[in-house]
C-alpha atoms as a PDB file:
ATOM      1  CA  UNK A   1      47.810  65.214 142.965  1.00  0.00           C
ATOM      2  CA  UNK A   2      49.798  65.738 139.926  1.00  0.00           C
ATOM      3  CA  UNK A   3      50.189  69.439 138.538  1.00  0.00           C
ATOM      4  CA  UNK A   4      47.686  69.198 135.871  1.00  0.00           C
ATOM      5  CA  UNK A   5      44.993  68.063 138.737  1.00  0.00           C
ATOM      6  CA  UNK A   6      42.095  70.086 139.034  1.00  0.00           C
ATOM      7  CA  UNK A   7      42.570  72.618 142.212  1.00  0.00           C
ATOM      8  CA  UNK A   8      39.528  72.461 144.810  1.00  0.00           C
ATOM      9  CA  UNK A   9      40.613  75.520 146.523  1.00  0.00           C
ATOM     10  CA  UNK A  10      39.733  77.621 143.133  1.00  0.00           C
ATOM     11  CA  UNK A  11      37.343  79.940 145.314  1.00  0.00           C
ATOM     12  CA  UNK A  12      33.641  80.308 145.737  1.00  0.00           C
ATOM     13  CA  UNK A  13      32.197  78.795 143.176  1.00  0.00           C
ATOM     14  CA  UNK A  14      30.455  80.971 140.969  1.00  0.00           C
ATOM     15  CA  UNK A  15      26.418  81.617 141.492  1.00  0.00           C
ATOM     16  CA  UNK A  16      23.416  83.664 139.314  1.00  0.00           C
ATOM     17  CA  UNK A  17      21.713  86.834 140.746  1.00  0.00           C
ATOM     18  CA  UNK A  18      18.727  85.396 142.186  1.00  0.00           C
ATOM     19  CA  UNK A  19      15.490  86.257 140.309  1.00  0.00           C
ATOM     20  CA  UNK A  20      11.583  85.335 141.282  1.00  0.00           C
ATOM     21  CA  UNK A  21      10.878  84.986 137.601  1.00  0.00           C
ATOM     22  CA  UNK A  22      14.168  85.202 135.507  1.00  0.00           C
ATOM     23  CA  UNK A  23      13.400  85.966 132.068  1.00  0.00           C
ATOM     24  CA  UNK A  24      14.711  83.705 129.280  1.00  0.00           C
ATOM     25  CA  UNK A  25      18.400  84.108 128.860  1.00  0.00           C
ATOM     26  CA  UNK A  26      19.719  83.556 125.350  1.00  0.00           C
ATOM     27  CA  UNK A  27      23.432  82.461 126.394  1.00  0.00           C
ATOM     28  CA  UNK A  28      26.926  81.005 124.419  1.00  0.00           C
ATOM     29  CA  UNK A  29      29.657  79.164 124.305  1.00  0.00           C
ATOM     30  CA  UNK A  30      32.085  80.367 122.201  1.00  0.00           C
ATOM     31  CA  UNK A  31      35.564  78.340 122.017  1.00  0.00           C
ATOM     32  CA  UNK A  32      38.350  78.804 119.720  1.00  0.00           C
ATOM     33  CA  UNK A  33      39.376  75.294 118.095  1.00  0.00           C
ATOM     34  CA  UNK A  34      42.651  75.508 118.521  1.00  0.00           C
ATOM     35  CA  UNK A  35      42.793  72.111 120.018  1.00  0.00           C
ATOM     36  CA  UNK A  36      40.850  69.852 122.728  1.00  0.00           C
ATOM     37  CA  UNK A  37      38.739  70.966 125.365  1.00  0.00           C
ATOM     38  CA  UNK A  38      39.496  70.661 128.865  1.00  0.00           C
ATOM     39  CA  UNK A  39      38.072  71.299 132.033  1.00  0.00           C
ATOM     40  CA  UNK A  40      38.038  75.051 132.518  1.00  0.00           C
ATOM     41  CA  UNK A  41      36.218  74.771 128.815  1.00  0.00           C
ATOM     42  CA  UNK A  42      33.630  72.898 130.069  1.00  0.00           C
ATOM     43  CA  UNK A  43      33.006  74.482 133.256  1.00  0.00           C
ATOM     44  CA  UNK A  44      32.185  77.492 131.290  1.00  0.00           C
ATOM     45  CA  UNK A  45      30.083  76.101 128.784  1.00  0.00           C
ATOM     46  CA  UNK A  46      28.063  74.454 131.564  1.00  0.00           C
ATOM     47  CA  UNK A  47      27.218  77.133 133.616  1.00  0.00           C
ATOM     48  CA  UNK A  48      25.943  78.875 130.177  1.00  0.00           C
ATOM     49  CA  UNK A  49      23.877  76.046 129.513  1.00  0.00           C
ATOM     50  CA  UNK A  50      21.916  75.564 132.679  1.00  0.00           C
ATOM     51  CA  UNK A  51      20.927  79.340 132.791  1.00  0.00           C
ATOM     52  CA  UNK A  52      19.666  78.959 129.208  1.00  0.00           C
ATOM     53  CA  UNK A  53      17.790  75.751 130.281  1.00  0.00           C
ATOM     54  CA  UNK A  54      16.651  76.753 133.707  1.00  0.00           C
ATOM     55  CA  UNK A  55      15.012  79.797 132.567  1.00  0.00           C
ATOM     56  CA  UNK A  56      13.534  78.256 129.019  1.00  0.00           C
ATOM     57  CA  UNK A  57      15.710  79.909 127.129  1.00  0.00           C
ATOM     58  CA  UNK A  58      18.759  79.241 124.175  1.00  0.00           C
ATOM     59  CA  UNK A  59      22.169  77.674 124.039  1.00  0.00           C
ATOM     60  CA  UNK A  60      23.984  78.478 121.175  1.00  0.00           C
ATOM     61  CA  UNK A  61      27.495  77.430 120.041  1.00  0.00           C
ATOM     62  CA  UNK A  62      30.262  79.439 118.290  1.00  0.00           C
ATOM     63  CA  UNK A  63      33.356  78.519 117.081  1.00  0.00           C
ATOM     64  CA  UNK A  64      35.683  81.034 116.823  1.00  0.00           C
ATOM     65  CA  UNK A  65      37.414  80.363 114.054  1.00  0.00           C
ATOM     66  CA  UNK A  66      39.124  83.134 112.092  1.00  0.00           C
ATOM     67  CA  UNK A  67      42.830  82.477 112.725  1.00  0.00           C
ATOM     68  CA  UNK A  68      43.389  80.005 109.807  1.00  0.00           C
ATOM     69  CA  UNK A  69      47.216  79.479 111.358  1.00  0.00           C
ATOM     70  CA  UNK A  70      46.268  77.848 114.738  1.00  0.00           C
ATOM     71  CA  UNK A  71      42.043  77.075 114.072  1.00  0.00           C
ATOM     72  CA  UNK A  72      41.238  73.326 112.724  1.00  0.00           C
ATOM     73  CA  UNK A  73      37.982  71.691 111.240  1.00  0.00           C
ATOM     74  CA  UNK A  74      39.138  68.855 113.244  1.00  0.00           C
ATOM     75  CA  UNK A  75      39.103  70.452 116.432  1.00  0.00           C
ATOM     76  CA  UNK A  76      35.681  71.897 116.141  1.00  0.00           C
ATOM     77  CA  UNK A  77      34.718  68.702 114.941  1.00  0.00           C
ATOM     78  CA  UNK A  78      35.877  67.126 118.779  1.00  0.00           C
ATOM     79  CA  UNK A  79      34.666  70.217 120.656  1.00  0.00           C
ATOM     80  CA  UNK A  80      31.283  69.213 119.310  1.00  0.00           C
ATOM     81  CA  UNK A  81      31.694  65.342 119.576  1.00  0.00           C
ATOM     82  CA  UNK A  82      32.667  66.454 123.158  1.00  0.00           C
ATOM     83  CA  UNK A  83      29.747  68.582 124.497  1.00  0.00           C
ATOM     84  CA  UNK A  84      27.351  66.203 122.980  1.00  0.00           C
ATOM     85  CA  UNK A  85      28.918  63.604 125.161  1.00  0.00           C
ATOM     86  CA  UNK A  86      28.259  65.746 128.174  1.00  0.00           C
ATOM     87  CA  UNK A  87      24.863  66.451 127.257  1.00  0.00           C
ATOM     88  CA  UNK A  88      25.169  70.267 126.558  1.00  0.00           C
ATOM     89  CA  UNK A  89      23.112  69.998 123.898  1.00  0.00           C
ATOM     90  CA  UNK A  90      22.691  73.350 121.744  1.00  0.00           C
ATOM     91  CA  UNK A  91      20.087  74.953 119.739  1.00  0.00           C
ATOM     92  CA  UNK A  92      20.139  75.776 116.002  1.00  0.00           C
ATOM     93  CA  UNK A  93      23.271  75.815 113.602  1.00  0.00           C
ATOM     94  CA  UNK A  94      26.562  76.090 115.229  1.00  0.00           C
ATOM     95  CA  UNK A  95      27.913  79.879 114.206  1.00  0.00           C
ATOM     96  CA  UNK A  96      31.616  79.761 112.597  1.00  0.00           C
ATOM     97  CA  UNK A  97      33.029  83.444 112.522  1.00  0.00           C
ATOM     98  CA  UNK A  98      35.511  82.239 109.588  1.00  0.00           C
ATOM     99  CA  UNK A  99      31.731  82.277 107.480  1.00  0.00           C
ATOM    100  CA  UNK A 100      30.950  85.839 108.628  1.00  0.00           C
ATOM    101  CA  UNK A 101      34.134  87.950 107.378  1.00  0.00           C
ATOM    102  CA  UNK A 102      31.900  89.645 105.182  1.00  0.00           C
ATOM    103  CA  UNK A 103      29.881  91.059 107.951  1.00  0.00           C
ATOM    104  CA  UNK A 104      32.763  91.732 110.027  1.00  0.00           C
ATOM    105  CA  UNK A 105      34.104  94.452 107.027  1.00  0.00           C
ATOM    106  CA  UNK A 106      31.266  95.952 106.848  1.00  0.00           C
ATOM    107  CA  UNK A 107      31.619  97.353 110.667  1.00  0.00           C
ATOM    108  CA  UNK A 108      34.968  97.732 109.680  1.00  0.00           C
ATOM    109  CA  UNK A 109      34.207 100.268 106.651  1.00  0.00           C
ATOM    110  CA  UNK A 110      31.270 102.208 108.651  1.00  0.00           C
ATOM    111  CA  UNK A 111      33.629 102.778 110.983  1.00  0.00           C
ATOM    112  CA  UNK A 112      36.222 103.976 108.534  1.00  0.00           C
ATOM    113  CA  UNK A 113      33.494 106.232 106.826  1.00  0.00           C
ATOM    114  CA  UNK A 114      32.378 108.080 110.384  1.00  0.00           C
ATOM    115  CA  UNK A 115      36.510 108.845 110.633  1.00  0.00           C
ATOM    116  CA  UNK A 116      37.099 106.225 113.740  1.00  0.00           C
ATOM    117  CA  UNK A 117      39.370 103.887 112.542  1.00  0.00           C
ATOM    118  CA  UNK A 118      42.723 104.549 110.875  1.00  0.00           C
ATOM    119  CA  UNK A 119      45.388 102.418 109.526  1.00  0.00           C
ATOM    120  CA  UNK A 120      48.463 101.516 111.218  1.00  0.00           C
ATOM    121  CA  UNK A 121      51.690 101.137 109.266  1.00  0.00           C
ATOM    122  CA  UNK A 122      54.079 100.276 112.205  1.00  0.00           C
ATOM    123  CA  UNK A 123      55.990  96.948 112.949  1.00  0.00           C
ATOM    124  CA  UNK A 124      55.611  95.455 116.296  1.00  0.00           C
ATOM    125  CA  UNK A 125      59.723  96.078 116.431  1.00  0.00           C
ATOM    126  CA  UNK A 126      58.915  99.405 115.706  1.00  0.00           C
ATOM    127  CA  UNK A 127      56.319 100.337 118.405  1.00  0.00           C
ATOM    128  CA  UNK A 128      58.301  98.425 120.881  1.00  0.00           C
ATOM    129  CA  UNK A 129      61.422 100.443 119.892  1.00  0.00           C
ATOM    130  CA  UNK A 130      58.713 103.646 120.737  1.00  0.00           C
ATOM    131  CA  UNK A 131      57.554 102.336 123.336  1.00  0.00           C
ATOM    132  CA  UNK A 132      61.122 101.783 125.329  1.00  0.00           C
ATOM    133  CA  UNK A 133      62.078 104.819 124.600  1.00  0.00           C
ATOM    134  CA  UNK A 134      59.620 106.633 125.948  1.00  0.00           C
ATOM    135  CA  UNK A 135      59.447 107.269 129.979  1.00  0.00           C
ATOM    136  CA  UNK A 136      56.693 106.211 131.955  1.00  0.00           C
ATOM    137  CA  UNK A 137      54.709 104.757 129.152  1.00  0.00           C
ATOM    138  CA  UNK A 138      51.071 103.944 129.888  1.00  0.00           C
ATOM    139  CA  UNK A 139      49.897 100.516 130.459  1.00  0.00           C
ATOM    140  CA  UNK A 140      46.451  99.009 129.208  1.00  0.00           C
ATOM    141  CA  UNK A 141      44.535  96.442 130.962  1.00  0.00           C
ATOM    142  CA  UNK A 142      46.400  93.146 130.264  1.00  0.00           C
ATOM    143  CA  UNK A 143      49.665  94.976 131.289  1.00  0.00           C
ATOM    144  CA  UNK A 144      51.362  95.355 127.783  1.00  0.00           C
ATOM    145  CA  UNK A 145      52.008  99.181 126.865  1.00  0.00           C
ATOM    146  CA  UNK A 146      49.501 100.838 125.362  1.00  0.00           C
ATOM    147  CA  UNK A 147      50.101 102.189 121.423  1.00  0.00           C
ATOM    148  CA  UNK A 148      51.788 105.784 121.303  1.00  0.00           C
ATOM    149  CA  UNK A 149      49.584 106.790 118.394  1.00  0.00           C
ATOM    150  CA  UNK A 150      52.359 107.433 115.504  1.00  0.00           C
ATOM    151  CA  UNK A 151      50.282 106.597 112.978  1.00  0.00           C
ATOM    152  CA  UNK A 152      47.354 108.707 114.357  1.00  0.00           C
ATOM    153  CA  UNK A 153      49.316 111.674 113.297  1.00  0.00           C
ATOM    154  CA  UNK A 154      50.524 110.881 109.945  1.00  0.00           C
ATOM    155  CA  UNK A 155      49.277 113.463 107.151  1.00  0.00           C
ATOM    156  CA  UNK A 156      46.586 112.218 105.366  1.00  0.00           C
ATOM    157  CA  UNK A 157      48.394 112.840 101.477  1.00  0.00           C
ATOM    158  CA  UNK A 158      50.866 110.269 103.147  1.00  0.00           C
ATOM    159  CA  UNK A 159      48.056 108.137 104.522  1.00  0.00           C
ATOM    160  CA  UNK A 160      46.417 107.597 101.421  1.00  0.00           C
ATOM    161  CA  UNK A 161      50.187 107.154  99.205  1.00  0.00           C
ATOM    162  CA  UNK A 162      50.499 104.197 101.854  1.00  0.00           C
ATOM    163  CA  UNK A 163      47.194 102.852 101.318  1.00  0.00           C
ATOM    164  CA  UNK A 164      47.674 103.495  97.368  1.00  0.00           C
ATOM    165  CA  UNK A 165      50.727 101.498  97.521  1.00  0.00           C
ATOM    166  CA  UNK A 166      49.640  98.694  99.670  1.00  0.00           C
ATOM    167  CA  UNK A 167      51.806  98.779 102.589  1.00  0.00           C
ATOM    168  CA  UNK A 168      51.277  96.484 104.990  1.00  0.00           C
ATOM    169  CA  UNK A 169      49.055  98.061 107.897  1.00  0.00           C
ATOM    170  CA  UNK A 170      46.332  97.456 110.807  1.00  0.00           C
ATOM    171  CA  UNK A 171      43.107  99.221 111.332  1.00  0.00           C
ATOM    172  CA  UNK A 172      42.839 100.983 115.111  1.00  0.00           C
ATOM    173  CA  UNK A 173      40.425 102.632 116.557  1.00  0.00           C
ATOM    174  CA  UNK A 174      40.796 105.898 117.172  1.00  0.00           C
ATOM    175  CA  UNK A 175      40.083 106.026 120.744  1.00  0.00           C
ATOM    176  CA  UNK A 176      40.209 109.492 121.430  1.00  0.00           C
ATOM    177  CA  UNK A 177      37.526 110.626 118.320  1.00  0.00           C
ATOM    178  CA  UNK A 178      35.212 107.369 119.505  1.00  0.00           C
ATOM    179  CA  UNK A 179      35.042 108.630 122.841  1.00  0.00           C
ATOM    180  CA  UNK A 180      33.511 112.336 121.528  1.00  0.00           C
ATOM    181  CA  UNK A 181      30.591 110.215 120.348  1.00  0.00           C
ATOM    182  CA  UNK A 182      29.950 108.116 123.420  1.00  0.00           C
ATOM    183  CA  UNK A 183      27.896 109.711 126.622  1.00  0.00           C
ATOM    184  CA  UNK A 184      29.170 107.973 130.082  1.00  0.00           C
ATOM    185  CA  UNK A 185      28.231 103.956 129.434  1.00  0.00           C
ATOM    186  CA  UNK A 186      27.698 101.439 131.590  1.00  0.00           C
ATOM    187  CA  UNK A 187      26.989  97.267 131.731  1.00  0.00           C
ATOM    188  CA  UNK A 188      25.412  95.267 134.175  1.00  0.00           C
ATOM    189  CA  UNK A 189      27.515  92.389 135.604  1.00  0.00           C
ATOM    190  CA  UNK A 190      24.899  90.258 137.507  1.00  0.00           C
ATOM    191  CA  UNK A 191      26.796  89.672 140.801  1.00  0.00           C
ATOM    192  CA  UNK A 192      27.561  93.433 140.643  1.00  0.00           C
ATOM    193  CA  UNK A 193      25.203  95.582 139.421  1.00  0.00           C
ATOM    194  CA  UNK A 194      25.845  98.665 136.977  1.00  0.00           C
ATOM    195  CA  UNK A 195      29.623  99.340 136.757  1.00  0.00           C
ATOM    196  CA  UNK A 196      30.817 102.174 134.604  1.00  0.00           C
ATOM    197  CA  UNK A 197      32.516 101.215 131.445  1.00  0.00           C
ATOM    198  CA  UNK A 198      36.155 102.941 130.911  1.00  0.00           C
ATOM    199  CA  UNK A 199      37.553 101.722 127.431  1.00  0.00           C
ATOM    200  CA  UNK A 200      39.670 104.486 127.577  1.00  0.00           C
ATOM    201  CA  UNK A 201      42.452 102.523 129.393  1.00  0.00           C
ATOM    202  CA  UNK A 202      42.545  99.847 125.814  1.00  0.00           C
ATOM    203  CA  UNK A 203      44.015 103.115 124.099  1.00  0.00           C
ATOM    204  CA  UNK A 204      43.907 102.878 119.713  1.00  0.00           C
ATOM    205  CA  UNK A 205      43.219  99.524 119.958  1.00  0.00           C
ATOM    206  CA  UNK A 206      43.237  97.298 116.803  1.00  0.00           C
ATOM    207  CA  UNK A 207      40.338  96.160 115.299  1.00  0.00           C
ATOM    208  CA  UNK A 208      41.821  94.286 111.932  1.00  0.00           C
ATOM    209  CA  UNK A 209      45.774  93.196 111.741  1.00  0.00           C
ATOM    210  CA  UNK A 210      47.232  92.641 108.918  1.00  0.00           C
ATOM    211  CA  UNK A 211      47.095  89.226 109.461  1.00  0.00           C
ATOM    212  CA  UNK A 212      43.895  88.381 110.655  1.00  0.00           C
ATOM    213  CA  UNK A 213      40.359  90.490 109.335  1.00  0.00           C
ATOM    214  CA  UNK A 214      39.109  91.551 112.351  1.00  0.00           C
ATOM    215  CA  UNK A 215      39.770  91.460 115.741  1.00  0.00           C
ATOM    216  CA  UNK A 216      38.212  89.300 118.435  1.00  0.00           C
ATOM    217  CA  UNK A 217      36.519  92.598 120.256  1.00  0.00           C
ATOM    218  CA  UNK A 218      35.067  93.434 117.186  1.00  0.00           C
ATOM    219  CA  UNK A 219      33.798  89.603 115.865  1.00  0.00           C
ATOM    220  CA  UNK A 220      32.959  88.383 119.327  1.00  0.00           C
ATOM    221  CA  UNK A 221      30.747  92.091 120.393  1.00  0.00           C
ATOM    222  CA  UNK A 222      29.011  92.386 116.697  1.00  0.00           C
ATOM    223  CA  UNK A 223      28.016  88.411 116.685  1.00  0.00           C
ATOM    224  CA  UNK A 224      26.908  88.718 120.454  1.00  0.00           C
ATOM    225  CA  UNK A 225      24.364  91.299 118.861  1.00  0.00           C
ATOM    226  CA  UNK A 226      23.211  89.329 115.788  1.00  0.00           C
ATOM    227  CA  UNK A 227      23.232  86.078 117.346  1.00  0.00           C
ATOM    228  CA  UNK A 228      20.513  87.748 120.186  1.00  0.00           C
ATOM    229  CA  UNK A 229      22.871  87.032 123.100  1.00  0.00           C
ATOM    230  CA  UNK A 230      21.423  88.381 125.939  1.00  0.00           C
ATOM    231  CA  UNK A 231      23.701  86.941 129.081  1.00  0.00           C
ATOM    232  CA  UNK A 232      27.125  86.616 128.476  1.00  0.00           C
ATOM    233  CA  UNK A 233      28.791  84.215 130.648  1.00  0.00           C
ATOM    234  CA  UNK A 234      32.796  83.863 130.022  1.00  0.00           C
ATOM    235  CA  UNK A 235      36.386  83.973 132.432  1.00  0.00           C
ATOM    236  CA  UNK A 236      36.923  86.676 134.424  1.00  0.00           C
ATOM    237  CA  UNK A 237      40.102  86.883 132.520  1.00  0.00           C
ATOM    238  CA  UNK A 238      37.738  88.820 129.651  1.00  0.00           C
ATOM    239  CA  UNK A 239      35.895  91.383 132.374  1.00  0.00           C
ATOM    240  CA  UNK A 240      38.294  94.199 130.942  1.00  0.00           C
ATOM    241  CA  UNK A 241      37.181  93.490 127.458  1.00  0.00           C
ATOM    242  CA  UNK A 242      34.293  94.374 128.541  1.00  0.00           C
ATOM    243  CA  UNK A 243      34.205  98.067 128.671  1.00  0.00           C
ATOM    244  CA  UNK A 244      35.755  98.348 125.565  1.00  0.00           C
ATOM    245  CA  UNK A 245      32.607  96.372 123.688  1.00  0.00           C
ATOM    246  CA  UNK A 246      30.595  98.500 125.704  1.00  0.00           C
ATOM    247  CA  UNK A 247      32.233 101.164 123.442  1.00  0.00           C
ATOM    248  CA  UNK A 248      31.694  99.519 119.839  1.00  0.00           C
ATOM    249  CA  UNK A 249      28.362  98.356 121.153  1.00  0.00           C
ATOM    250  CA  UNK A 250      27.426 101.965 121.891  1.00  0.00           C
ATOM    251  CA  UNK A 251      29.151 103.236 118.084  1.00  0.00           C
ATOM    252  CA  UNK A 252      27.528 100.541 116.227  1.00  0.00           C
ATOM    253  CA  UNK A 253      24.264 100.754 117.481  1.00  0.00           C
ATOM    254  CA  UNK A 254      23.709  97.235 119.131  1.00  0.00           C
ATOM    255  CA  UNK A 255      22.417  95.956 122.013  1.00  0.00           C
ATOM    256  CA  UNK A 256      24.172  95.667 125.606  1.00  0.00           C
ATOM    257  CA  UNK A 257      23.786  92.165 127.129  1.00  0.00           C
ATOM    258  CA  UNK A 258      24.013  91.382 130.826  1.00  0.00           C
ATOM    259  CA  UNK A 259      27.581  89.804 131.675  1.00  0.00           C
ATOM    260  CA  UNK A 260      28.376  87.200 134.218  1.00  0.00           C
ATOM    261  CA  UNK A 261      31.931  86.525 134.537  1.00  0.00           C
ATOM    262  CA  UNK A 262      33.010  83.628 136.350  1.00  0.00           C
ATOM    263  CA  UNK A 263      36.171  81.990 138.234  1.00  0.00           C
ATOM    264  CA  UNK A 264      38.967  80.979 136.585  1.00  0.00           C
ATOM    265  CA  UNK A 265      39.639  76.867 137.090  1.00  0.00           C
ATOM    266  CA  UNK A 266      43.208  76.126 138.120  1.00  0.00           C
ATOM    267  CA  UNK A 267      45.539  73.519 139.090  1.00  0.00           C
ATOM    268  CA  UNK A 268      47.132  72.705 141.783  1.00  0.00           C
ATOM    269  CA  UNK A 269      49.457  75.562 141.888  1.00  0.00           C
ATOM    270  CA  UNK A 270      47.036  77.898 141.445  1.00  0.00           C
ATOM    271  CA  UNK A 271      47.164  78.285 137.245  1.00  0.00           C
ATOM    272  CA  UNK A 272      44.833  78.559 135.203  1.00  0.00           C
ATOM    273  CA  UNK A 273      43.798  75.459 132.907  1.00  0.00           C
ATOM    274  CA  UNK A 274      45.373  76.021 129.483  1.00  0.00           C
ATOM    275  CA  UNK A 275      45.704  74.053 126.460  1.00  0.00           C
ATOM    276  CA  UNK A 276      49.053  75.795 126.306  1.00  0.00           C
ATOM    277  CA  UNK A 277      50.298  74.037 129.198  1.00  0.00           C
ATOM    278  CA  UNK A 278      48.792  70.882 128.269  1.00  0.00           C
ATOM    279  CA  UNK A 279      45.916  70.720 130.694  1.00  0.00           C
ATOM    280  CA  UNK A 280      43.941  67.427 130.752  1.00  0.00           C
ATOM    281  CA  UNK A 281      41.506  67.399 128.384  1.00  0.00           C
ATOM    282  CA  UNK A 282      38.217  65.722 128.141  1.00  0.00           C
ATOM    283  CA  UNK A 283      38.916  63.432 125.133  1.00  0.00           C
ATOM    284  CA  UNK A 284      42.023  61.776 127.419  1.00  0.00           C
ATOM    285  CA  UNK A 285      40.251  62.149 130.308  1.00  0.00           C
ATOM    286  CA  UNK A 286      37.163  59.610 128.317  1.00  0.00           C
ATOM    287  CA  UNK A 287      40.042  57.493 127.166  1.00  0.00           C
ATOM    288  CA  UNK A 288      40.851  56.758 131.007  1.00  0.00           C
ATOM    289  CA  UNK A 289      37.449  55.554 131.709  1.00  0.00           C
ATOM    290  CA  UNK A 290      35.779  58.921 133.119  1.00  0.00           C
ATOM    291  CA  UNK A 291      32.018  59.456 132.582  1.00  0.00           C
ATOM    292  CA  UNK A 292      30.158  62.655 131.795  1.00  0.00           C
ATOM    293  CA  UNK A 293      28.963  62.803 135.391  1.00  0.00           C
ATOM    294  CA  UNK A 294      33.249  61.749 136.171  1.00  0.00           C
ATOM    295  CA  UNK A 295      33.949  65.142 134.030  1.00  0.00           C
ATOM    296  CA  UNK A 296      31.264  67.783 134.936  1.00  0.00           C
ATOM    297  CA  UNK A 297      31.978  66.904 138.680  1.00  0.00           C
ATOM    298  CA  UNK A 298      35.553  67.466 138.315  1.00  0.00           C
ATOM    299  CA  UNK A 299      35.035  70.520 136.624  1.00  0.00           C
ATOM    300  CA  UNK A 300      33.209  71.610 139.331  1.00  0.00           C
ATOM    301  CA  UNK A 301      30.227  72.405 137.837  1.00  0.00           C
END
């Protein structure tokens, strides 16, 4: 078995809490088409599928699309072409985030106006310069230092002559402020129960760069709430995230869906399925002569 092979020593395989009568789940798949989709792609869009059809409830699709450097029509054009092939059929329009940047600066400038977000005028050289210099610095979730909060403490006169002037900034969330307005929160992973949500370890975390209009924990928790998702179902590489959109969920008023994160699919080494690394995807994998029931069984759904 090559590298790129499917592992079959992944771990459990990943099961629903069991319910007598499981209420409709309104679930999503949500890729990024930044290229094809492979098999870790399709394992999770499965398992979001069958809960939606096993209980009688919805399937939606989202493309999440609002990087116009890496994100093509093309691509979302095959991810489509693909799931239809497998039969994960989904229900109503397909939701492209790069259609809803209006919405997405709207939560931006409520947040402004309550005094939760400020701009950021630093270069990443600059932080990192900060950040080496100072001992012991914290770490967030993913590992990478956490912000020192420079721009937190600028003046506002010199705030506003930076604005005025257009300097090049981000938008962060002012984690220390949000956290006055929040009571303890928690989410319900299904396999787990209630855990308590700390976003306090994702520090000022940025909501809009300077290149991009909004983040992907602010686009992916405010369409989760219009869209009417009720089970969220992605890699347990995202659980983090999670307790930081339990925060914005809790400061912009929406509801909290249930979350089900699931394994990650690897190869034979034990890494996770990437387009990065070139993982099979589905489109070569239907070249060589595999069926839909050829794919979904590999993926191990």
């Amino acid at each position: 078995m090559t590298k790129q092979a499917v592992s079959r020593k992944a771990g459990r395989p990943f099961s629903y809490a069991c319910h007598d009568r499981p209420a409709p789940a309104t679930t999503r798949f949500a890729p990024s088409p930044t290229g094809h989709l492979h098999l870790g792609h399709v394992f999770s869009a499965h398992l979001a599928w069958r809960r939606a059809r096993d209980t009688g409830g919805r399937f939606l699709l989202r493309h999440e699309d609002i990087d116009p450097d890496r994100c093509r029509p093309a691509y979302a054009e095959a991810i489509e072409a693909d799931l239809r092939w497998l039969g994960l059929n989904w229900d109503g329009p397909v939701v492209r985030q790069s259609e809803r940047l209006p919405l997405y600066r709207a939560c931006l400038d409520d947040l402004c106006r309550r005094g939760l977000l400020y701009p950021c005028f630093c270069s990443r050289a600059e932080i990192r310069r900060e950040i080496e210099g100072a001992a012991n610095a914290p770490h967030g979730p993913d590992g990478a230092p956490l912000y020192p909060g420079t721009c937190r403490a600028l003046p506002p006169a010199e705030r506003a002559a930076r604005l005025a002037a257009g300097t090049p900034h981000a938008w962060r969330l002012d984690m220390a402020h949000a956290l006055t307005r929040a009571p303890a929160l928690t989410f319900v992973e299904e396999d787990q129960g209630e855990i308590r949500a700390c976003p306090e370890g994702f520090g000022d975390v940025i909501l809009a760069r300077r290149d991009a209009p909004a983040s992907y924990h602010l686009c992916v928790t405010h369409d989760d709430a219009a869209c009417g998702i009720t089970l969220v179902t992605r890699a347990l590489d995202l659980k983090p995230a999670t307790h930081l959109h339990r925060l914005l969920q809790h400061l912009m008023g929406w509801p909290t869906p249930r979350y089900a994160h699931h394994r990650l699919i690897t190869d034979e080494a034990g890494a996770r399925l990437s387009k990065r690394d070139h993982a099979p995807t589905i489109r070569a994998l239907r070249a060589a002569g595999a069926t839909a029931s050829d794919v979904l069984r590999q993926a191990q759904v």
